[in-house]
C-alpha atoms as a PDB file:
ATOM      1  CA  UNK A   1     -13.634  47.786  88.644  1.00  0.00           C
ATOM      2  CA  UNK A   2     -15.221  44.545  89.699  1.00  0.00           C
ATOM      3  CA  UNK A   3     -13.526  41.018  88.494  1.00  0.00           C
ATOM      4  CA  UNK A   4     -14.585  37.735  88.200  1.00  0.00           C
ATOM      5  CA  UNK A   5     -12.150  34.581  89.583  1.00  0.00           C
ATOM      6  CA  UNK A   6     -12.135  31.746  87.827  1.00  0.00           C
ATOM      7  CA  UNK A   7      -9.862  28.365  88.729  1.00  0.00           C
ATOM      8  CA  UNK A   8      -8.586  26.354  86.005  1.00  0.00           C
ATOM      9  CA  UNK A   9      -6.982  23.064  84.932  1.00  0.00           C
ATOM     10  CA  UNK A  10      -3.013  24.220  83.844  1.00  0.00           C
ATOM     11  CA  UNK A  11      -2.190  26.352  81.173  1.00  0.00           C
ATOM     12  CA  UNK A  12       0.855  25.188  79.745  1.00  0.00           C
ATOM     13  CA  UNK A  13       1.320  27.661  76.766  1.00  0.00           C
ATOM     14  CA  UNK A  14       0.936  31.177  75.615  1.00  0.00           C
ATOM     15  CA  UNK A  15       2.184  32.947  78.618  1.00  0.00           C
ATOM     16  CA  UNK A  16       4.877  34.661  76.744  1.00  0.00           C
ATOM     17  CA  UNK A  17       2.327  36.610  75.000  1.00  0.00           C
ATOM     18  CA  UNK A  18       0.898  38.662  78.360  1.00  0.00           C
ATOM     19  CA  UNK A  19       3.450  41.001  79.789  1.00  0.00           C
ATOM     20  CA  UNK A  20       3.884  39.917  83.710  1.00  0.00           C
ATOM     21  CA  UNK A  21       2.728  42.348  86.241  1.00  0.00           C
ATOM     22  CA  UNK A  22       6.301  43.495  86.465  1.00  0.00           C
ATOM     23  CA  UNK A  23       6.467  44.703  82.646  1.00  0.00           C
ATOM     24  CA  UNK A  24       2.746  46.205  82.750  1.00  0.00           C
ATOM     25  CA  UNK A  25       3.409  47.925  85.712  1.00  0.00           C
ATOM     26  CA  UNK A  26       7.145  49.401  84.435  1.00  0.00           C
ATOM     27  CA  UNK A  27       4.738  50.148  81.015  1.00  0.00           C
ATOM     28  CA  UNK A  28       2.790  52.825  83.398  1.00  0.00           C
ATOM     29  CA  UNK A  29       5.576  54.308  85.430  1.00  0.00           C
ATOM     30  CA  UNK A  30       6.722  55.037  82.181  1.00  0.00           C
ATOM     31  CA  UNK A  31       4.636  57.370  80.858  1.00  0.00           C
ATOM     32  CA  UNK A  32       3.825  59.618  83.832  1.00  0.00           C
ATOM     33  CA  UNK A  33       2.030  62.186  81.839  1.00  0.00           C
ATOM     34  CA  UNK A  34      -0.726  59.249  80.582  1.00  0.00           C
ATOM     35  CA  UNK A  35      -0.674  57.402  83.901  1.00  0.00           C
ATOM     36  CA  UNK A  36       0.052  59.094  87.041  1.00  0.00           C
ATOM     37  CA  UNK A  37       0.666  57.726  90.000  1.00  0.00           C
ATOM     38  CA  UNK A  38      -2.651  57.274  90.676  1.00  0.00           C
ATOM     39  CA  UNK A  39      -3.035  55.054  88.013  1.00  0.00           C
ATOM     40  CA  UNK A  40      -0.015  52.588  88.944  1.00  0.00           C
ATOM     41  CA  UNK A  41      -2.065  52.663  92.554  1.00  0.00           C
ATOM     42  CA  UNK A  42      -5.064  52.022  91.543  1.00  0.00           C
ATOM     43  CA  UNK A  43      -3.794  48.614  89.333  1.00  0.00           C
ATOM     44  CA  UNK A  44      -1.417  47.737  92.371  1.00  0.00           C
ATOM     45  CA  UNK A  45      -5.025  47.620  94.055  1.00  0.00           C
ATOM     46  CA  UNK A  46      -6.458  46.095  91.681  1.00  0.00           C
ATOM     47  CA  UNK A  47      -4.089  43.205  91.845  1.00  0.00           C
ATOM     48  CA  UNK A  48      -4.720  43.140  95.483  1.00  0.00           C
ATOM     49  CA  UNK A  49      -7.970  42.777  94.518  1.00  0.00           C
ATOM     50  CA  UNK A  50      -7.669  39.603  92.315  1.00  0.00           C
ATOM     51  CA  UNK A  51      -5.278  37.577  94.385  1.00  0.00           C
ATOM     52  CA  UNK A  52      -8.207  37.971  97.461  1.00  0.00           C
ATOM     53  CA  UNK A  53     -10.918  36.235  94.944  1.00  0.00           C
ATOM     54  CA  UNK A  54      -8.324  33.786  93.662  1.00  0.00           C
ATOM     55  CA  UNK A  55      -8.609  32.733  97.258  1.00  0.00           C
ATOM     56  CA  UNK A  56     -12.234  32.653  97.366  1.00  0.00           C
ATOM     57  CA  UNK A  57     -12.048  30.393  94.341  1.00  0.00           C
ATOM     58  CA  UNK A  58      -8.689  28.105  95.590  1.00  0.00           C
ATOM     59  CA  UNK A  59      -5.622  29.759  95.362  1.00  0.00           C
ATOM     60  CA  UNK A  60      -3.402  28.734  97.863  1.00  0.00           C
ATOM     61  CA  UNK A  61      -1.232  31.968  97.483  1.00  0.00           C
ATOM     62  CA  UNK A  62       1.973  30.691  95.838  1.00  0.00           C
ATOM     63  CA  UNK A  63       2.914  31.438  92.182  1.00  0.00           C
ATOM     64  CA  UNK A  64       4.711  29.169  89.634  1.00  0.00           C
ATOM     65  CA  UNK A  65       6.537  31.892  87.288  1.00  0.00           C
ATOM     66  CA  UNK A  66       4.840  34.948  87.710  1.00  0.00           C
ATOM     67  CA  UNK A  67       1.460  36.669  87.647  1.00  0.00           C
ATOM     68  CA  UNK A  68       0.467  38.348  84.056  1.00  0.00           C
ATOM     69  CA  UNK A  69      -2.011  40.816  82.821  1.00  0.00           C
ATOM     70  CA  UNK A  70      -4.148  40.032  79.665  1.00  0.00           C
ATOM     71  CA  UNK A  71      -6.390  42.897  78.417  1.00  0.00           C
ATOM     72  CA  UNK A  72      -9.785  42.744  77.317  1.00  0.00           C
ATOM     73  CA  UNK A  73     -11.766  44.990  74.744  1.00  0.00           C
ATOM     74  CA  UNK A  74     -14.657  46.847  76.527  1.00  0.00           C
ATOM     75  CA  UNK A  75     -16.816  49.552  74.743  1.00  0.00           C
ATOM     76  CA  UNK A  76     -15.025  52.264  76.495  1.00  0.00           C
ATOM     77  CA  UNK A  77     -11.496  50.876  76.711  1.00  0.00           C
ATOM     78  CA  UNK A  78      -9.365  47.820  77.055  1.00  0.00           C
ATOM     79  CA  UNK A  79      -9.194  46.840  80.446  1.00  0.00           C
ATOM     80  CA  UNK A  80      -6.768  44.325  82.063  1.00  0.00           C
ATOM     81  CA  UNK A  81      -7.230  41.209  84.093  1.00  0.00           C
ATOM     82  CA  UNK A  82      -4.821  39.115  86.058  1.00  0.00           C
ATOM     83  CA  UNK A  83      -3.487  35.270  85.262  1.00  0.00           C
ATOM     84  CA  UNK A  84      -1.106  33.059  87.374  1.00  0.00           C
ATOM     85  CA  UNK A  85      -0.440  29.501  88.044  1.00  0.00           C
ATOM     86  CA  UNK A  86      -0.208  28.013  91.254  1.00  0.00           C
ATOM     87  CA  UNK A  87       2.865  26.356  92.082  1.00  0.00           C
ATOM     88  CA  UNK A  88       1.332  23.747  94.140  1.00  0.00           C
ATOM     89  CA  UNK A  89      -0.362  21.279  90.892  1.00  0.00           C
ATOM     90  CA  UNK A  90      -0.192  24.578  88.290  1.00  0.00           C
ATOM     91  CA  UNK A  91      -3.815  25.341  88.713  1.00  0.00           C
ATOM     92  CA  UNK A  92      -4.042  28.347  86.475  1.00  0.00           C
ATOM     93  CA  UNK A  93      -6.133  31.556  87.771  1.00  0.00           C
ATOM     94  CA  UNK A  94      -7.795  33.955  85.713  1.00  0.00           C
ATOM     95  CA  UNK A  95      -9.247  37.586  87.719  1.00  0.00           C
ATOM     96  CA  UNK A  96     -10.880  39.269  84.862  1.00  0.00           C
ATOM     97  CA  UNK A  97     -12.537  42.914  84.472  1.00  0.00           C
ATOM     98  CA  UNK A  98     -15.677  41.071  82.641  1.00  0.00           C
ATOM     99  CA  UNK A  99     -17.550  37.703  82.695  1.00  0.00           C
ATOM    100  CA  UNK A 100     -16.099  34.805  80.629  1.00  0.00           C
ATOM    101  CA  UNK A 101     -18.173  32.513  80.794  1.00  0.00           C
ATOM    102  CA  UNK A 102     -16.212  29.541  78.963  1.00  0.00           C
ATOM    103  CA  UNK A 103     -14.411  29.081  81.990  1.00  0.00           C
ATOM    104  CA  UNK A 104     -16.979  27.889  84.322  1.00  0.00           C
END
C-alpha cells in the first residue's frame, strides 16, 4: 500500500474517536480466522512504513499520547492510515493510504 505524509499544525480534539494502534492491532489478533497473522504483519509494516515518511516530512520520532489509525473508504475496502502528535510542539502527523489533499 503506498501512503502519503503530511505534517500539521496540532490537533487538539477528536482523538478519542480513532482506536490507537494498540486497540486496532488487539482488533486483528482477535479474529484469527479474518486476519491471520499475516495480516497483523503486514499493518505492523505498514506502520513501519509511515513513521519513515513522517520523518521525511519532520517527525522527530517522539509521540505525545499515542499513534492512532483512522480508516478511509476506498472502492474496494476501507483502508487505514496512521495519526500521531509529536511531543516536541504537538505537530500532528497524518500517513494515509490515499491523497488528501486539504492538508497541504
Amino acid at each position: 500500500m503506498a501512503f502519503t505524509a503530511y505534517s500539521l499544525a496540532p490537533i487538539d480534539f477528536g482523538w478519542e474517536h480513532c482506536p490507537t494502534v494498540a486497540e486496532y492491532t488487539a482488533m486483528l489478533k482477535a479474529d484469527d480466522v479474518m486476519y491471520g497473522p499475516e495480516v497483523v504483519e503486514q499493518f505492523y509494516a505498514d506502520f513501519q512504513t509511515a513513521k519513515d515518511l513522517a520523518r521525511d516530512v519532520g517527525w522527530e520520532g517522539d509521540f505525545r499520547g499515542d499513534a492512532h489509525v483512522f480508516l478511509v473508504p476506498t472502492e474496494e475496502a476501507f483502508q487505514y492510515g496512521f495519526a500521531w502528535k509529536q511531543d516536541n510542539n504537538g505537530i500532528t502527523f497524518i500517513v494515509s493510504p490515499v491523497k488528501l489533499p486539504h492538508l497541504v
